[in-house]
Structure formats: C-alpha cells, structure tokens
C-alpha atoms as a PDB file:
ATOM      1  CA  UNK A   1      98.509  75.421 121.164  1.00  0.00           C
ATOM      2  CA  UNK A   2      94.756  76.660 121.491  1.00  0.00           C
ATOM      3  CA  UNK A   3      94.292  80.151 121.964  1.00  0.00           C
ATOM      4  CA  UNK A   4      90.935  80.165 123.506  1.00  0.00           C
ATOM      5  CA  UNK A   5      92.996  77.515 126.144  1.00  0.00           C
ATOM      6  CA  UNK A   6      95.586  80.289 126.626  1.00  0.00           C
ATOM      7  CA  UNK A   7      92.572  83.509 126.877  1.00  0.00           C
ATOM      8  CA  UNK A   8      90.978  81.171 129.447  1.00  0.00           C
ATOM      9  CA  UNK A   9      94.050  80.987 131.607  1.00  0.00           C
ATOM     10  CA  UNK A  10      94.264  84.528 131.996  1.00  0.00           C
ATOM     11  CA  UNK A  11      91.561  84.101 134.105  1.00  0.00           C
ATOM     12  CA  UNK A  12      94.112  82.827 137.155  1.00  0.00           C
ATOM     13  CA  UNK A  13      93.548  84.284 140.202  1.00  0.00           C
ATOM     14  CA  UNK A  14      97.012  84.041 141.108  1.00  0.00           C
ATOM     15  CA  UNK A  15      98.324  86.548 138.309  1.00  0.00           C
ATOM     16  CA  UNK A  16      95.203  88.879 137.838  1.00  0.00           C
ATOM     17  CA  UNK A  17      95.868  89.786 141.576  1.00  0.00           C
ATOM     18  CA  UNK A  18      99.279  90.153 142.069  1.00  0.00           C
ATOM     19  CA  UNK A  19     100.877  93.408 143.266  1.00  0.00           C
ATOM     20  CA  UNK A  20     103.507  94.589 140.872  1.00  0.00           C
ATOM     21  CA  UNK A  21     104.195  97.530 138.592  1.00  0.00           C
ATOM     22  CA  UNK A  22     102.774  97.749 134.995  1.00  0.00           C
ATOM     23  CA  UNK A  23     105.712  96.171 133.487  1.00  0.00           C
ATOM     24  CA  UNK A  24     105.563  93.471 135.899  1.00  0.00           C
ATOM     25  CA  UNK A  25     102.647  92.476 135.468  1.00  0.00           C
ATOM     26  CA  UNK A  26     103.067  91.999 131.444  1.00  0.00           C
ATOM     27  CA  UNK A  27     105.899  89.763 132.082  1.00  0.00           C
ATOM     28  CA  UNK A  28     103.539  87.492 134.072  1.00  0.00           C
ATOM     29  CA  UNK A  29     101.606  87.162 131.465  1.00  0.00           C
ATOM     30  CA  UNK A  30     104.265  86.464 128.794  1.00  0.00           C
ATOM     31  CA  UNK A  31     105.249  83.585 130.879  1.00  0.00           C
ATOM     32  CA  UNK A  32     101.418  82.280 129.870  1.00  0.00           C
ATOM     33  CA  UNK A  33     101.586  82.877 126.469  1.00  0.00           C
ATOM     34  CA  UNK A  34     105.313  82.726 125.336  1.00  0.00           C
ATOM     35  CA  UNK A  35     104.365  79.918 122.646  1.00  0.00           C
ATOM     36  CA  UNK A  36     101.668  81.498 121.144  1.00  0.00           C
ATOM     37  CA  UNK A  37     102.855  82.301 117.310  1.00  0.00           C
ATOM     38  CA  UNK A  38     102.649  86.690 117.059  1.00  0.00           C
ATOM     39  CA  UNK A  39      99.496  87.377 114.894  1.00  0.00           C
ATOM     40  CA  UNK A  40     100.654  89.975 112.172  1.00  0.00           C
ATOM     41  CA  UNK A  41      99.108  93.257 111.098  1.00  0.00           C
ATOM     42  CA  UNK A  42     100.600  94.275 107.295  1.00  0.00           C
ATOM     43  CA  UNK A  43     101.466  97.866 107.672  1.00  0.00           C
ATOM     44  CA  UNK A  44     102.632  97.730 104.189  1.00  0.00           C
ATOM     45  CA  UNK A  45      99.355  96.848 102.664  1.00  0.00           C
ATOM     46  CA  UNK A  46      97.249  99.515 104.362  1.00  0.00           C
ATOM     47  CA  UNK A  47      94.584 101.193 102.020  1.00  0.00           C
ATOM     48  CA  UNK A  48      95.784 104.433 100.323  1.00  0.00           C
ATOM     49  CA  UNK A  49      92.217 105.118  98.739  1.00  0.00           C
ATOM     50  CA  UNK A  50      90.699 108.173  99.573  1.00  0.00           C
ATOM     51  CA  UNK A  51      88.002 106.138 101.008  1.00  0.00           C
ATOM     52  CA  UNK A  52      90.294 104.905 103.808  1.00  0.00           C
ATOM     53  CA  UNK A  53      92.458 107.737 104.023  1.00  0.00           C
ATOM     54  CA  UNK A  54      91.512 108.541 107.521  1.00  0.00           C
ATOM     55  CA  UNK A  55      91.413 104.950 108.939  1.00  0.00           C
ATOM     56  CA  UNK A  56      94.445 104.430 107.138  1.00  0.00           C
ATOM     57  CA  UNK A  57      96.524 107.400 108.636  1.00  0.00           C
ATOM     58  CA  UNK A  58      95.700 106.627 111.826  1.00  0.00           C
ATOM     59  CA  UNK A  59      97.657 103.301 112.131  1.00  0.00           C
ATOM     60  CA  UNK A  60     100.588 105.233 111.179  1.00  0.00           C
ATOM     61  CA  UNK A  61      99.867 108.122 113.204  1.00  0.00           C
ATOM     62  CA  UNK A  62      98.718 106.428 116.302  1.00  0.00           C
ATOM     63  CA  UNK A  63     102.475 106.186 117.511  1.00  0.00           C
ATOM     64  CA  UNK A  64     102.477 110.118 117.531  1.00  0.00           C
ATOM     65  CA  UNK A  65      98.785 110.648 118.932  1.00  0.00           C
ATOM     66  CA  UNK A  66      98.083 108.502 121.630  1.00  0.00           C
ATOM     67  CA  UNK A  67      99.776 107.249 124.244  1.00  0.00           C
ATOM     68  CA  UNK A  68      99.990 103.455 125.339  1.00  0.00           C
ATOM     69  CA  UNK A  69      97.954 104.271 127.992  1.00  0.00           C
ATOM     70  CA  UNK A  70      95.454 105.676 125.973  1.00  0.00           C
ATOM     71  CA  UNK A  71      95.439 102.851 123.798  1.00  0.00           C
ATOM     72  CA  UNK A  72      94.632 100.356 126.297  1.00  0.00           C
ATOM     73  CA  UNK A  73      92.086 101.838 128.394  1.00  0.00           C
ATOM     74  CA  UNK A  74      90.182 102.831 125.142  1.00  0.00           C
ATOM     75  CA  UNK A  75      90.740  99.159 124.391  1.00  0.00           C
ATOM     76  CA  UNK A  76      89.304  98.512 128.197  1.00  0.00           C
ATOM     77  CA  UNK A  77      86.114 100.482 127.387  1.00  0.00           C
ATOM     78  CA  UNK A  78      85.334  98.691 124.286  1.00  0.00           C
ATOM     79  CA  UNK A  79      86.260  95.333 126.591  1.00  0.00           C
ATOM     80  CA  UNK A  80      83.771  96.525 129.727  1.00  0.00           C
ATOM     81  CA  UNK A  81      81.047  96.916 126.425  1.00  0.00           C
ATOM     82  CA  UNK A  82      81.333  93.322 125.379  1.00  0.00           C
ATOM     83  CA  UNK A  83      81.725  92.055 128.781  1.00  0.00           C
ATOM     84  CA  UNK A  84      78.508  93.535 129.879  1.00  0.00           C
ATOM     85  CA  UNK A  85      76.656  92.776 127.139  1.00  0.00           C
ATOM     86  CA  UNK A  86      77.206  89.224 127.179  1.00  0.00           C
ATOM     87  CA  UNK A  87      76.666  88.951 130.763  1.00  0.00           C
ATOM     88  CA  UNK A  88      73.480  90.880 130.412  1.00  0.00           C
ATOM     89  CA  UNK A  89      72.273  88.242 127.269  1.00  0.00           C
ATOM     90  CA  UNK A  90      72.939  85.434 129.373  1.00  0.00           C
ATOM     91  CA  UNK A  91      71.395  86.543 132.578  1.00  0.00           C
ATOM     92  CA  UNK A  92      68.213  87.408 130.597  1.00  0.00           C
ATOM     93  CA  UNK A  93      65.620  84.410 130.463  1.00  0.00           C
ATOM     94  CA  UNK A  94      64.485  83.293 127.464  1.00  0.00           C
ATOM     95  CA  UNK A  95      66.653  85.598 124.848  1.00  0.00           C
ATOM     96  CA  UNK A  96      69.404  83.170 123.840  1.00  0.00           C
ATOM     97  CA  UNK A  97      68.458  79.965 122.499  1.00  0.00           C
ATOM     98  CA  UNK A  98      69.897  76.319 124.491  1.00  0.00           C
ATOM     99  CA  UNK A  99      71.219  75.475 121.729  1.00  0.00           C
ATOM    100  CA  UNK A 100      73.871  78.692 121.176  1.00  0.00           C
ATOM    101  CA  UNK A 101      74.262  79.401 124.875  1.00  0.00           C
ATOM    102  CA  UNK A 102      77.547  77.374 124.954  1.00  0.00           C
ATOM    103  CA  UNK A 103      78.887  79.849 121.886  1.00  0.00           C
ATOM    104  CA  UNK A 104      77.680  82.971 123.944  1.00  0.00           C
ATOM    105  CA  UNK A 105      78.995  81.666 127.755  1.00  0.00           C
ATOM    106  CA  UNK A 106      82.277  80.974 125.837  1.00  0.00           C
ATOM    107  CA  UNK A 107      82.602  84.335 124.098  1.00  0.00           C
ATOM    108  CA  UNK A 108      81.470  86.100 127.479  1.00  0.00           C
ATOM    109  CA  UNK A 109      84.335  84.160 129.217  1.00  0.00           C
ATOM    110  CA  UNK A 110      87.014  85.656 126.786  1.00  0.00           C
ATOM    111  CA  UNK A 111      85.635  89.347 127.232  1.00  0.00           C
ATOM    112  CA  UNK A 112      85.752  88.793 130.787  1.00  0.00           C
ATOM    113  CA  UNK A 113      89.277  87.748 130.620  1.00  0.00           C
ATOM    114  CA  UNK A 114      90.220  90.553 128.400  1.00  0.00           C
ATOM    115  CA  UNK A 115      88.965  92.439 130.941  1.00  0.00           C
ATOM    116  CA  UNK A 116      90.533  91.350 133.868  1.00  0.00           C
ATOM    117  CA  UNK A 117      94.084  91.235 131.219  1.00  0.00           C
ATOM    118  CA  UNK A 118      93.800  95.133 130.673  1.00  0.00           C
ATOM    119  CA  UNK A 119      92.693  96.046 134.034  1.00  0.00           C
ATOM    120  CA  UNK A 120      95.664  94.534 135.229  1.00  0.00           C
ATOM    121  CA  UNK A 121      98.361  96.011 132.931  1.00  0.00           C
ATOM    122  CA  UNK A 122      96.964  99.320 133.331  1.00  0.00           C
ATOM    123  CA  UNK A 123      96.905  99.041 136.832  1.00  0.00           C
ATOM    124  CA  UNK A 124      95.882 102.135 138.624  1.00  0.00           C
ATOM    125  CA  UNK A 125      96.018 103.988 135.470  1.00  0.00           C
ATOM    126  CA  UNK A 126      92.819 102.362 134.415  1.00  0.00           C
ATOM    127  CA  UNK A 127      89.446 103.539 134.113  1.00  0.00           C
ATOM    128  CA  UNK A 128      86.441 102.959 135.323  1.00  0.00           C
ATOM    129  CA  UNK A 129      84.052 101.255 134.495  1.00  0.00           C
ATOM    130  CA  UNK A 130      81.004 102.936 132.218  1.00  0.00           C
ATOM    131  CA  UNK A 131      77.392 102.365 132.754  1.00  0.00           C
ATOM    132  CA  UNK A 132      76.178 101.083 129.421  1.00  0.00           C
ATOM    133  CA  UNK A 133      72.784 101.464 127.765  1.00  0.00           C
ATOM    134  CA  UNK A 134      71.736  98.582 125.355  1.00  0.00           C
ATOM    135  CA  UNK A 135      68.805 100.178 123.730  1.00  0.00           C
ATOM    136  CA  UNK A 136      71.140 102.608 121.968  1.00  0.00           C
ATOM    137  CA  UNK A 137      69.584 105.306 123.837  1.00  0.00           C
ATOM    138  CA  UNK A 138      67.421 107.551 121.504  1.00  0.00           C
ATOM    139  CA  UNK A 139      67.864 104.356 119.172  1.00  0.00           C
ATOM    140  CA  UNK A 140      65.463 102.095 121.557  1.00  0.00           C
ATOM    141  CA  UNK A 141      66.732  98.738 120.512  1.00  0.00           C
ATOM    142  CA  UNK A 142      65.042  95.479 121.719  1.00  0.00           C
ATOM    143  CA  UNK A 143      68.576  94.482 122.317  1.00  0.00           C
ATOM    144  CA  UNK A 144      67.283  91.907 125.685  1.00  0.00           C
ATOM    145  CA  UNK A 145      64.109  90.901 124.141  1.00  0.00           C
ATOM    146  CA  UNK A 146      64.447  90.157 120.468  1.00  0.00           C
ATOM    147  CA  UNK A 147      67.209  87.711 119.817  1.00  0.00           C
ATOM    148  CA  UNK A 148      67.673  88.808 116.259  1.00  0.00           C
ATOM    149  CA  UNK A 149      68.494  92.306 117.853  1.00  0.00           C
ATOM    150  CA  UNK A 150      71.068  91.003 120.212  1.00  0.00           C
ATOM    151  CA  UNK A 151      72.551  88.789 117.687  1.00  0.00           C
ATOM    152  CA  UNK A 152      73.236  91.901 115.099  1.00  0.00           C
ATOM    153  CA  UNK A 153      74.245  93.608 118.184  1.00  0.00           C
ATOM    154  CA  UNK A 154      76.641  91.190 118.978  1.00  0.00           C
ATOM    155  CA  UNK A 155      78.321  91.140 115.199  1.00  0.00           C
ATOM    156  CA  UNK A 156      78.825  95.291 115.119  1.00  0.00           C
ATOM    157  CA  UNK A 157      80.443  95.350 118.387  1.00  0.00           C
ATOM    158  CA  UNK A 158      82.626  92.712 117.282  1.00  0.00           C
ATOM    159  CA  UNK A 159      83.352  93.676 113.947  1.00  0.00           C
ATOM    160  CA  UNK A 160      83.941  96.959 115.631  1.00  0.00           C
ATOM    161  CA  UNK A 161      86.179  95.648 117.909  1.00  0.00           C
ATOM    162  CA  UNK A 162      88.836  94.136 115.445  1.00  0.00           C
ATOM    163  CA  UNK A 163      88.809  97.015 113.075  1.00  0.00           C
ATOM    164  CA  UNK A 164      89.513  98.974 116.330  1.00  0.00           C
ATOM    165  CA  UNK A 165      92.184  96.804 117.577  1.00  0.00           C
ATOM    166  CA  UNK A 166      94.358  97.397 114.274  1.00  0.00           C
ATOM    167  CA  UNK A 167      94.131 100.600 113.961  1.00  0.00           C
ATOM    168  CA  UNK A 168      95.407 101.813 117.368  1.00  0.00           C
ATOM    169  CA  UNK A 169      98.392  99.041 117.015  1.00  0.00           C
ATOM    170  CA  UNK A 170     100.844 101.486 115.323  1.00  0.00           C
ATOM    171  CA  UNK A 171     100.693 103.397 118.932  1.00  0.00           C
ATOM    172  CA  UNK A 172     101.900 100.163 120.566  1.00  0.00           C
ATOM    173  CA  UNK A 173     104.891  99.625 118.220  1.00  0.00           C
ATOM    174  CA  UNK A 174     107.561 101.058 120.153  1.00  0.00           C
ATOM    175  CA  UNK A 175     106.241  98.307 122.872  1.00  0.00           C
ATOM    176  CA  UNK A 176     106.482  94.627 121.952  1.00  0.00           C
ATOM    177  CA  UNK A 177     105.028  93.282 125.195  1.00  0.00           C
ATOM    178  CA  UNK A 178     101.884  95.442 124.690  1.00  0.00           C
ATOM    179  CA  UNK A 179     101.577  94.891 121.173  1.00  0.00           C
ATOM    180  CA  UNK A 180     101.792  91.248 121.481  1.00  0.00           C
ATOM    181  CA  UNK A 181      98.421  90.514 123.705  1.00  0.00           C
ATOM    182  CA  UNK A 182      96.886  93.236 121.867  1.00  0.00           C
ATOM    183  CA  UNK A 183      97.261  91.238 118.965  1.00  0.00           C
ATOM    184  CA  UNK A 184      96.272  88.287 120.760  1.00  0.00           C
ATOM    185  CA  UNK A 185      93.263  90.016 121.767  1.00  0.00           C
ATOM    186  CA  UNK A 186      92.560  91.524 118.322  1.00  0.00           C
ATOM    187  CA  UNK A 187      92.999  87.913 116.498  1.00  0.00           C
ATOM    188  CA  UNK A 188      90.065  86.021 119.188  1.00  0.00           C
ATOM    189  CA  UNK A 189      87.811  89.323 118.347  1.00  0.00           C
ATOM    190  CA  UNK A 190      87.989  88.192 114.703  1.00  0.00           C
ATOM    191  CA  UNK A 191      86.862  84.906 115.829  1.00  0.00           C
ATOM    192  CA  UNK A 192      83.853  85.880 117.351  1.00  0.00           C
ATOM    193  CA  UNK A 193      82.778  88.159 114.689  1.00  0.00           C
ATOM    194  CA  UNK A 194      83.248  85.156 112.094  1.00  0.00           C
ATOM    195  CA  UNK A 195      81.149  82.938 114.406  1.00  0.00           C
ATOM    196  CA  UNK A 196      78.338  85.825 115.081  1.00  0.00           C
ATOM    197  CA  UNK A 197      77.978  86.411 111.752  1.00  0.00           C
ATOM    198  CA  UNK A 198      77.998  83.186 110.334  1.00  0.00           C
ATOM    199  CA  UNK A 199      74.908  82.253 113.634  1.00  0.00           C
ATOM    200  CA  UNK A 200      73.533  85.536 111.566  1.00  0.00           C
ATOM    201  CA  UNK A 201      73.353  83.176 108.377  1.00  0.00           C
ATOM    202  CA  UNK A 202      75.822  85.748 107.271  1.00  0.00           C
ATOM    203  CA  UNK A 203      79.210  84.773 105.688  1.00  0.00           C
ATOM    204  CA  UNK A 204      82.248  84.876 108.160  1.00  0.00           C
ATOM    205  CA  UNK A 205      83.674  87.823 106.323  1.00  0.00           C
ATOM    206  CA  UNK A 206      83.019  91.259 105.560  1.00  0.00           C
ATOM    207  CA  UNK A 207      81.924  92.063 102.016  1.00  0.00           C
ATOM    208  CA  UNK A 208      82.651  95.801 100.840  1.00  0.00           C
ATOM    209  CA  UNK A 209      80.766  98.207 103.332  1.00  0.00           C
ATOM    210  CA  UNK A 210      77.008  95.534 102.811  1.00  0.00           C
ATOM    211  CA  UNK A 211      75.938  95.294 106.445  1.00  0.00           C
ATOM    212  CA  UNK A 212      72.711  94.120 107.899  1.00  0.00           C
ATOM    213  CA  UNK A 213      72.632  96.328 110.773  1.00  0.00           C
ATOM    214  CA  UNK A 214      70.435  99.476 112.322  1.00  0.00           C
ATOM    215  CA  UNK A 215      71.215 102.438 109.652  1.00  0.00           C
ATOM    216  CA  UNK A 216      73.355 104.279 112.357  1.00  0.00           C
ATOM    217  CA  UNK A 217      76.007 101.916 112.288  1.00  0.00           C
ATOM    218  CA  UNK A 218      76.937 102.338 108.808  1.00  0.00           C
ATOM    219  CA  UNK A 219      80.567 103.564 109.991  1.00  0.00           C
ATOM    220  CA  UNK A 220      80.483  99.957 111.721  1.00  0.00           C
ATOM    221  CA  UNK A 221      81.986  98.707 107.881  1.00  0.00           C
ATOM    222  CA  UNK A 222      83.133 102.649 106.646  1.00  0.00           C
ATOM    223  CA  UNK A 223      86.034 101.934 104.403  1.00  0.00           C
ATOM    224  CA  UNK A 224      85.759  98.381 103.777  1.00  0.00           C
ATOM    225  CA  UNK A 225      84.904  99.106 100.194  1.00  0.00           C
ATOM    226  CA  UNK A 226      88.643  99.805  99.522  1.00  0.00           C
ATOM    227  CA  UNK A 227      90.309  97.679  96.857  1.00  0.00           C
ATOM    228  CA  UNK A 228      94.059  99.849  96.982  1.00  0.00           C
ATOM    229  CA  UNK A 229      96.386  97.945  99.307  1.00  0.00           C
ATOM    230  CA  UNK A 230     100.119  98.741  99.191  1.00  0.00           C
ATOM    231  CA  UNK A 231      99.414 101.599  96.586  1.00  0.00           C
ATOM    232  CA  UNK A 232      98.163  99.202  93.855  1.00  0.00           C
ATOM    233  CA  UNK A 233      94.378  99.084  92.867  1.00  0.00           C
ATOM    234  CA  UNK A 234      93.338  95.410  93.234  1.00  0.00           C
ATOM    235  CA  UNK A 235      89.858  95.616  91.621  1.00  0.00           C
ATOM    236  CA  UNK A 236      90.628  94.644  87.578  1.00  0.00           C
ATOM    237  CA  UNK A 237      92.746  91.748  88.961  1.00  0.00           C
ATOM    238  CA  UNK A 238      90.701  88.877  90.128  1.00  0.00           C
ATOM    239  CA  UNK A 239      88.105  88.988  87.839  1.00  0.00           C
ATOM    240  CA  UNK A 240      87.412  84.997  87.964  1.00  0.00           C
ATOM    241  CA  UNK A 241      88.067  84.902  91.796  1.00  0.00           C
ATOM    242  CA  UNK A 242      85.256  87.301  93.474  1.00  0.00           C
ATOM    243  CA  UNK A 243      85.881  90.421  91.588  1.00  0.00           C
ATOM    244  CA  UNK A 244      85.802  93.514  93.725  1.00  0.00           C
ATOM    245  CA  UNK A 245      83.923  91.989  96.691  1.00  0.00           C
ATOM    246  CA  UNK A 246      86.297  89.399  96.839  1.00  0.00           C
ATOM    247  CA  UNK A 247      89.204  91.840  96.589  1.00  0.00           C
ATOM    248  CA  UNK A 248      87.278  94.037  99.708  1.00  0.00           C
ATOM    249  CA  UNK A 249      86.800  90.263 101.464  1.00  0.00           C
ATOM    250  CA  UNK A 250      90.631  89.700 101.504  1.00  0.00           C
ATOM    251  CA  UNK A 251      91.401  93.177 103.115  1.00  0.00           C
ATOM    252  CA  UNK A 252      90.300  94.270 106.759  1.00  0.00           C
ATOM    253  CA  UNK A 253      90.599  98.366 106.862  1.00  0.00           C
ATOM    254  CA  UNK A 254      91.276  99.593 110.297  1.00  0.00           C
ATOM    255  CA  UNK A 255      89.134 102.131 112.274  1.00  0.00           C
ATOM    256  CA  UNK A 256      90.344 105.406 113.845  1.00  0.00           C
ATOM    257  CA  UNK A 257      89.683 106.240 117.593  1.00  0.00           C
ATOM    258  CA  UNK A 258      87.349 109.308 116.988  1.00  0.00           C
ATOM    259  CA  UNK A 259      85.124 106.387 114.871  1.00  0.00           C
ATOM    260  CA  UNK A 260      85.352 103.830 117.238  1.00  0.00           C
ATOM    261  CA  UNK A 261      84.383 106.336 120.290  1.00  0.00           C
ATOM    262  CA  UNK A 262      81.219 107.876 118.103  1.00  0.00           C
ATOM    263  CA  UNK A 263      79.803 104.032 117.289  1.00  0.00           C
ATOM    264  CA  UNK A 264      80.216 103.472 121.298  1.00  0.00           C
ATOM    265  CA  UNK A 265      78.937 106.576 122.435  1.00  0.00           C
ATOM    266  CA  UNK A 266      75.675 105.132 121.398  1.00  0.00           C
ATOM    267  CA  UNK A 267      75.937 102.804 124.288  1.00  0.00           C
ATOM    268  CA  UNK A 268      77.812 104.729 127.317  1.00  0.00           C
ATOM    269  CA  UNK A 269      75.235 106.682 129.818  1.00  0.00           C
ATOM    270  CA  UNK A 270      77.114 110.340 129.963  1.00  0.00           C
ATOM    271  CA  UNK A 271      75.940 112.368 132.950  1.00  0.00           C
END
C-alpha cells in the first residue's frame, strides 16, 4: 500500500470534521490506515556517547516529562511551520522552479494533512496557530527570493522534523494509537528530507554532524557524529564499508524538545 496514498486520504472532509472525543477521532483514522506496516524506532540501539547523551535520555525520559498532549501539539507547531512554509514557496512567483513544483505541491499536501491529522486528535486541546517569520528574524534570510535559500530551508526543517519525531516517541509509548500515526508521520518526514537533500545535490542521508546550512543551525545535525549504538562503539568495525561516516550514516540520533523549540524559535513571531 502507498503511504503518500494513505497521508493524502487524511485529507477527507468527512473524518477531519466529525464531532467526537479525542479517542474517537483516532479510531477513525485507524480505520484509514489499519494496513499500513508500524514503522519501528530501535530503543535498544539509542546512542550512549556522551555526545548524544542528552538527545538520547530524552526518548527514554519523554514518557515521564511530557504529556501526550504535549507531544502532539509540539508536533502541531513544527506541522503549522512546514505547512506555511510550503504554502508561502508556492504562492511566491518565480521562487520554485516548473520543473520541482510537483515535488514541493506534493510535500505541501502532506504537511497540510498532518495538520489537519493533529488538529483533529487534539481537538480542543490544540493550539493555535503561530505567526511565522521566514527570514529567521535577526537572521534576515532570502528565504522567498533566493531558491537556494528556501531549498536549505526546506532540508533543516525537515531533517529537524524526523529527529524531532523520535525523540518525543518514548512519551507516546503507553499509547499505541498515538504512537502509530506519529510514526507514520515521522517515516513521510524522512522522505522529504531524503528528496530535499538529494534536489540539494546532497546525498539522501545525513553524514556525521557535515551540514550545508546557515551557521545557527548547527544543532539542526548535533549528535549525529555518534558511532555508540546499543553500548558498543561501531567506529573500528566497518573499516572497508564507509568507516565512521558510514557508521554515523546508518544511525539517526533523536532530538530533545528544548532543541527542537530553540531551532524553531528562530521562526515563531513572540509578542
């Protein structure tokens, strides 16, 4: 089964607007996806480095420090980011090129059916929306008239994204419904980063904490130098198969909230 198919029927009218309670409407939307395989996340193999320590801990902490309310509507803010990007990129004459504003009009369809997914579940317990500045604020990014901007733009927010979705899943463990489309949601955030980065001439992976991005997203790829997964130091071991970059390539290292919220807060208007 395609799981872009599946993200685009979450789109339907018919369940985004339905009145029911929280739990209800999850069980609508199990009914959509009920054959999609459950991506995995391998607690067992999170870094233990000292590098990673802190985006380590917080997987298995999250359960005890956040609620699954908190969870999703920091997963909502991160989702209103993307959306609003995206639409902003494609409403903006001349940025995107013809020939990848198929890729982008696809992608923007997702966010906005992540969206419209979270809003729902969360119900009244959701938050608003923020008001969003592209330029990075003090940063002044040429996010909407300098393609190359948008486009490394596009790959931190979505490389953000998927380190963010794994580490906050340990906080939905205790709740299978939950955890399931956030790792539905998590696995289609990969995708786009592997596309962005590969329209960036970029490989479709992340190699050690190398980045091409603004200096001030550095904790964008914080951690992703770690080669101990599992307690065992992988870097002496695949000498003839990439070495240490290829051990930091096989590995994704999650982020903790407090990183996650200081990368965004370059892009949220506070009053």
């Amino acid at each position: 089964m395609n799981l872009l198919k599946i993200l685009d029927n979450l789109s339907n009218d018919e369940l985004l607007n339905a009145k029911s309670s929280r739990r209800g409407s999850i069980n609508q939307f199990k009914n959509v996806g009920k054959n999609i395989a459950l991506a995995s996340i391998p607690f067992g193999l999170a870094a233990t480095s000292n590098k990673a320590k802190a985006a380590t801990s917080s997987m298995a902490a999250a359960a005890f420090q956040a609620s699954s309310t908190d969870v999703l509507n920091f997963a909502l803010t991160l989702e209103y980011l993307e959306r609003n990007f995206y639409r902003m990129g494609l409403d903006t004459d001349g940025l995107i090129p013809d020939a990848d504003k198929d890729i982008f009009a696809q992608i923007s369809k997702h966010e906005d059916a992540h969206v419209d997914f979270l809003v729902t579940a969360l119900g009244d317990a959701a938050i608003d929306e923020p008001t969003f500045d592209f330029t990075g604020k003090g940063l002044m990014l040429d996010t909407f008239q300098n393609y190359q901007t948008f486009l490394a733009l596009s790959q931190g927010f979505e490389d953000t994204g998927v380190r963010a979705y794994k580490g906050q899943a340990g906080a939905l463990a205790n709740d299978n419904d939950l955890l399931t489309y956030a790792l539905q949601i998590h696995s289609i955030e990969a995708r786009h980063a592997s596309q962005v980065r590969r329209m960036r001439d970029e490989k479709g992976w992340i190699t050690g904490t190398q980045n091409t991005l603004p200096g001030a997203f550095s904790a964008i790829y914080g951690g992703e130098d770690n080669t101990v997964q599992g307690g065992v130091d992988l870097a002496g071991l695949f000498g003839d198969f990439g070495g240490v970059d290829g051990v930091t390539e096989a590995f994704d290292e999650p982020l903790t909230m407090e990183t996650v919220n200081a990368i965004a807060t370059n892009f949220i208007v506070t009053e």
